[in-house]
C-alpha atoms as a PDB file:
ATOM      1  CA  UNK A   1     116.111-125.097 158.492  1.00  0.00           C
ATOM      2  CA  UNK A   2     116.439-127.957 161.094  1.00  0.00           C
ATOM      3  CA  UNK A   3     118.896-131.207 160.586  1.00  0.00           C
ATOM      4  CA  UNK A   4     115.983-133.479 160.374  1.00  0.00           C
ATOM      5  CA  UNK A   5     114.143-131.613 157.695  1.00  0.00           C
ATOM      6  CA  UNK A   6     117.278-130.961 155.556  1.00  0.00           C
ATOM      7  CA  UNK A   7     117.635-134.693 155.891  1.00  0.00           C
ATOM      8  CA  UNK A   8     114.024-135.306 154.484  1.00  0.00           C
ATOM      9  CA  UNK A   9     115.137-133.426 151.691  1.00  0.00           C
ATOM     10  CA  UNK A  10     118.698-135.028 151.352  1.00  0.00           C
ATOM     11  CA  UNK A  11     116.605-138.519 151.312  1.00  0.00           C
ATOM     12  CA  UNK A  12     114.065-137.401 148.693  1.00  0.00           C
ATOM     13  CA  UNK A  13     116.618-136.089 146.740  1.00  0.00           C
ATOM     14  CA  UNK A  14     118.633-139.631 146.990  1.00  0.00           C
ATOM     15  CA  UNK A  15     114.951-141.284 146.461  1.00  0.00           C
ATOM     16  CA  UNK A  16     114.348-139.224 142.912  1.00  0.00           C
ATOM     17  CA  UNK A  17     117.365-140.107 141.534  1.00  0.00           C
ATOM     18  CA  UNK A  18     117.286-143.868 142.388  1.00  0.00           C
ATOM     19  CA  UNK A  19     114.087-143.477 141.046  1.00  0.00           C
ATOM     20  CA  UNK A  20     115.122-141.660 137.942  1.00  0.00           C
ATOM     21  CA  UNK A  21     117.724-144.690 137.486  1.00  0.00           C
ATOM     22  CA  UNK A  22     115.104-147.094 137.963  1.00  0.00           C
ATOM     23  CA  UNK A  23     112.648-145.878 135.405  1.00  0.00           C
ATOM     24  CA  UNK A  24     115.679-145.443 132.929  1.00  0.00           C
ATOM     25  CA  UNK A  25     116.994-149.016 133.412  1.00  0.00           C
ATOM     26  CA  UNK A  26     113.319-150.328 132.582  1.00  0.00           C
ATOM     27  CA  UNK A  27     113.037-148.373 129.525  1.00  0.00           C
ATOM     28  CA  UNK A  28     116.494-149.889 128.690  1.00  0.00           C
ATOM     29  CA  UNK A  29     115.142-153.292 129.098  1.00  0.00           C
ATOM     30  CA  UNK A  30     111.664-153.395 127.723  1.00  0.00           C
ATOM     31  CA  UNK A  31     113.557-151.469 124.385  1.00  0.00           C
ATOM     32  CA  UNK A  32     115.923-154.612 124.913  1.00  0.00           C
ATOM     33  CA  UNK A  33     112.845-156.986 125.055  1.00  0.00           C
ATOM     34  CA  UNK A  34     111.025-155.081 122.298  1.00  0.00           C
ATOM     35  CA  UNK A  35     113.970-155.764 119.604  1.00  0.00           C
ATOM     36  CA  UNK A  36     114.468-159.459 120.823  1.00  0.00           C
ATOM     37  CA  UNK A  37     110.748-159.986 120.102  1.00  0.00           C
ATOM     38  CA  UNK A  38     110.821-158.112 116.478  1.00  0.00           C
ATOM     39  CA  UNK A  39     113.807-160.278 116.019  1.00  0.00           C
ATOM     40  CA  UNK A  40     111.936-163.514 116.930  1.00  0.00           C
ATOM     41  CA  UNK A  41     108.905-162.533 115.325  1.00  0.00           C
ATOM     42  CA  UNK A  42     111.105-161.714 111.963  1.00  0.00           C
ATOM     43  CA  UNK A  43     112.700-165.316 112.249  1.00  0.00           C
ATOM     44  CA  UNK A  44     109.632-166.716 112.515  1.00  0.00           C
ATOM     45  CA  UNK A  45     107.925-165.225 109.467  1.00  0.00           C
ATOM     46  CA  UNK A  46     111.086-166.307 107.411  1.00  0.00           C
ATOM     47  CA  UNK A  47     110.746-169.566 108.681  1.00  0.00           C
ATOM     48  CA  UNK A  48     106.771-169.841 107.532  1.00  0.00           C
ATOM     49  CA  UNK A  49     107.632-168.546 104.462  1.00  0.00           C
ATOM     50  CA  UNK A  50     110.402-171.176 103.826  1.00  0.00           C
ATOM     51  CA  UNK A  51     108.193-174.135 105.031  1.00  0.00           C
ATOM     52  CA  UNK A  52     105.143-172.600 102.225  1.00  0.00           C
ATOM     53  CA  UNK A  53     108.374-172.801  99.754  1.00  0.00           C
ATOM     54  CA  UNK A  54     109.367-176.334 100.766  1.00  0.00           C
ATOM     55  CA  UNK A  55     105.498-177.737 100.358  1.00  0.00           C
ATOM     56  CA  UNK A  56     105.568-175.663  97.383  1.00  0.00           C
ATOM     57  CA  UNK A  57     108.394-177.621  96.174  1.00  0.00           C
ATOM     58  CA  UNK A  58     107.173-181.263  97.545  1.00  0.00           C
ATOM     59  CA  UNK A  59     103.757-180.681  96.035  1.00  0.00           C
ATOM     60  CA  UNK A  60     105.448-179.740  92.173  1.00  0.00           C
ATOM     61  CA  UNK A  61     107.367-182.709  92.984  1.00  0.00           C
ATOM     62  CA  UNK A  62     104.252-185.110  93.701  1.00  0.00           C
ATOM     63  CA  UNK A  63     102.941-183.830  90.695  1.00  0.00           C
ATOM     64  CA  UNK A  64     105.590-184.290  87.895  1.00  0.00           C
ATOM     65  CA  UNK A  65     105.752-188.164  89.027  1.00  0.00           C
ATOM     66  CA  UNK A  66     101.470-188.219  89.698  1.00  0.00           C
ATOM     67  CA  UNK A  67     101.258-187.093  86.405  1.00  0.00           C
ATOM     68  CA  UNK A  68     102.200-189.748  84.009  1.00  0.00           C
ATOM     69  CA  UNK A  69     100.924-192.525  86.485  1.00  0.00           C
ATOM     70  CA  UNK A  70      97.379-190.612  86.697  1.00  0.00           C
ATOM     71  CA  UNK A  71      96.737-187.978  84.112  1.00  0.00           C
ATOM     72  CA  UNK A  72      96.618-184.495  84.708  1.00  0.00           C
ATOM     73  CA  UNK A  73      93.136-184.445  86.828  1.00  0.00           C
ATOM     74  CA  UNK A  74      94.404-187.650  89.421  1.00  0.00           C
ATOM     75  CA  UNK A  75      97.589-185.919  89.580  1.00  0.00           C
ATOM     76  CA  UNK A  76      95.740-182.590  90.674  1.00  0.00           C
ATOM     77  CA  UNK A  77      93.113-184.879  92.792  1.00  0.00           C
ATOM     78  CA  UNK A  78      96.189-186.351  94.482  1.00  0.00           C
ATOM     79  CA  UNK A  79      97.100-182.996  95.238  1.00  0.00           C
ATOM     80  CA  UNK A  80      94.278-181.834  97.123  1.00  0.00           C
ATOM     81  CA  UNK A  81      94.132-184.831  98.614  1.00  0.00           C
ATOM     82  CA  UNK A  82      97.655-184.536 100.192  1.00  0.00           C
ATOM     83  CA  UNK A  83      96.262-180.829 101.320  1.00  0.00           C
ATOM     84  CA  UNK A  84      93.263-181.851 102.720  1.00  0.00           C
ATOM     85  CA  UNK A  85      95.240-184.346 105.021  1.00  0.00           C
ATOM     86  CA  UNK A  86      97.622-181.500 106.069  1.00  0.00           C
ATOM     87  CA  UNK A  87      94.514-179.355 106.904  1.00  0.00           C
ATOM     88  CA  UNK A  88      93.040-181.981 108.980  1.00  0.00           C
ATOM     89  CA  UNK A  89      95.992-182.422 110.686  1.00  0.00           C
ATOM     90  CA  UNK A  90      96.697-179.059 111.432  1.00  0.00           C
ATOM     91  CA  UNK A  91      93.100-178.613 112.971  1.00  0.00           C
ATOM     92  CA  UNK A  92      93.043-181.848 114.920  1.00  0.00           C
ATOM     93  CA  UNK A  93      96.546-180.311 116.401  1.00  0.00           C
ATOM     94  CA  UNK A  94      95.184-177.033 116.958  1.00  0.00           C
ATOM     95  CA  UNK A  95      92.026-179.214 118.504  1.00  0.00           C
ATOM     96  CA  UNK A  96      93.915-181.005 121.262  1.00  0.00           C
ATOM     97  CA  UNK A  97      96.035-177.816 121.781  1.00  0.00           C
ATOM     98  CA  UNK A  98      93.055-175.849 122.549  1.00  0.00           C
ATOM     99  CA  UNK A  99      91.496-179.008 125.073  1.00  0.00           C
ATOM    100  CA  UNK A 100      94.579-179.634 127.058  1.00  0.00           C
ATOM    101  CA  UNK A 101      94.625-175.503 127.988  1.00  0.00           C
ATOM    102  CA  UNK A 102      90.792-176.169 129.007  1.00  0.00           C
ATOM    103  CA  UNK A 103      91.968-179.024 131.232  1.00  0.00           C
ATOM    104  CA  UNK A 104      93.805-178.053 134.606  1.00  0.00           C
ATOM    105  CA  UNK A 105      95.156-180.785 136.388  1.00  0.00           C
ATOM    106  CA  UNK A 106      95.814-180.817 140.194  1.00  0.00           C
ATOM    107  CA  UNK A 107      98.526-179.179 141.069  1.00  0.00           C
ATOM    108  CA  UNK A 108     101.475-181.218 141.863  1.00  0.00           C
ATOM    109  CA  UNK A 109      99.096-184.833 140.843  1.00  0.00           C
ATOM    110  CA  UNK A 110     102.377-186.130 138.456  1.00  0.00           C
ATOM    111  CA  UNK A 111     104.847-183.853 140.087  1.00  0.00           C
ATOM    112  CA  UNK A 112     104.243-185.467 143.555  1.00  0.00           C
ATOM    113  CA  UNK A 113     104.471-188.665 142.638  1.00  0.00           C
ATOM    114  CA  UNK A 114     107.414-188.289 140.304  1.00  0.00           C
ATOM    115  CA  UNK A 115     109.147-186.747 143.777  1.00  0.00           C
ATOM    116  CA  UNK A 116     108.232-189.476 146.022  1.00  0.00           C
ATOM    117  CA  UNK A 117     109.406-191.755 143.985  1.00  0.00           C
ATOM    118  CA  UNK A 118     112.948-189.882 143.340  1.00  0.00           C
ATOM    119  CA  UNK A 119     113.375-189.429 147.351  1.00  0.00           C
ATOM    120  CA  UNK A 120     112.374-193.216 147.806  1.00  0.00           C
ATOM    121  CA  UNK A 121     115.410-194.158 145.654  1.00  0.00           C
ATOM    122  CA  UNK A 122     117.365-191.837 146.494  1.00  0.00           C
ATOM    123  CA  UNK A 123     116.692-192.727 150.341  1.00  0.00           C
ATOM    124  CA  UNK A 124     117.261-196.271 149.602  1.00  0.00           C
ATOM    125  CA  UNK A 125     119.420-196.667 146.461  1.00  0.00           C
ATOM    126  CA  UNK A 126     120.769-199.886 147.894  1.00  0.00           C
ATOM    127  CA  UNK A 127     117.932-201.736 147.407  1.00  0.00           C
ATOM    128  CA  UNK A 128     117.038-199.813 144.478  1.00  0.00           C
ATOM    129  CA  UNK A 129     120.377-200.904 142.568  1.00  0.00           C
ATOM    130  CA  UNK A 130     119.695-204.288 143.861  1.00  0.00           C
ATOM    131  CA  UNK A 131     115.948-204.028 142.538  1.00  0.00           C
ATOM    132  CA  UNK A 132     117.695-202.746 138.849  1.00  0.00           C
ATOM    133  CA  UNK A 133     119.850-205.498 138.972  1.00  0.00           C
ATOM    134  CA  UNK A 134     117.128-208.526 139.688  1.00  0.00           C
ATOM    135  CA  UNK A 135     115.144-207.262 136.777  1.00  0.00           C
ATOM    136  CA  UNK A 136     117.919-207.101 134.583  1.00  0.00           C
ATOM    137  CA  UNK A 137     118.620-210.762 135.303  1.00  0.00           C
ATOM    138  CA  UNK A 138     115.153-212.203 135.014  1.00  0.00           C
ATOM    139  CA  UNK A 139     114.486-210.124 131.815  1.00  0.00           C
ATOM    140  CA  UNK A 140     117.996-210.910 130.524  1.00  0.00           C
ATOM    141  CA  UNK A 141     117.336-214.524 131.379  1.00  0.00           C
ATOM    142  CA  UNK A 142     114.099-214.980 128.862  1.00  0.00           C
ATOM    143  CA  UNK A 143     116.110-214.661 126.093  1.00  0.00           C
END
């Protein structure tokens, strides 16, 4: 066996077992990633179920004081009604959430502009102090 070719195999050898790290250290983290995800998820449901409690609790609550004001069929009516606003609510939410995904600005249209206008104070903060101050004294001054 030659130098080089023992070397090929000395390198391969070194290659498998960074390899065999590698592979083992991903498996580490995507277990890692898999339990902070049940643990979110878990959170979450106990959070969904304690929000259903708390309108649970805020509807019984509309409805012992709807009651005597508007009999047992306004109270109820009441009820629905307060649901049926919550509904809407939750799809006009869900609504706008699924149009601003649609919608995919320029990249950089507010970014840029927010920049420029950092650097061009931060280039001249002289006159930008002296530009805070000014308007400070003529709004100041219409009270």
């Amino acid at each position: 066996m030659s130098g080089s070719a023992a070397a090929n195999d000395v390198v391969k050898i070194a290659l498998a077992v960074l390899q065999a790290g590698a592979v083992r250290d991903a498996r580490q983290s995507m277990q890692q990633s898999i339990k902070a995800l049940a643990r979110i998820a878990l959170l979450q449901i106990v959070a969904a179920l304690c929000i259903f409690a708390a309108f649970g609790c805020a509807m019984g609550a509309l409805l012992i004081y709807a009651r005597p004001l508007l009999g047992g069929a306004g109270a109820l009516l009441v009820g629905a009604g307060v649901f049926a606003v919550i509904a809407l609510a939750a799809f006009g939410l869900a609504w706008r959430a699924k149009r601003t995904r649609r919608r995919s600005p320029a990249v950089g249209a507010e970014g840029d502009t927010a920049f420029a206008a950092a650097s061009l104070v931060k280039q001249h903060t002289g006159m930008a102090l002296a530009a805070a101050v000014l308007a400070g004294v003529f709004l100041g001054g219409a009270r």
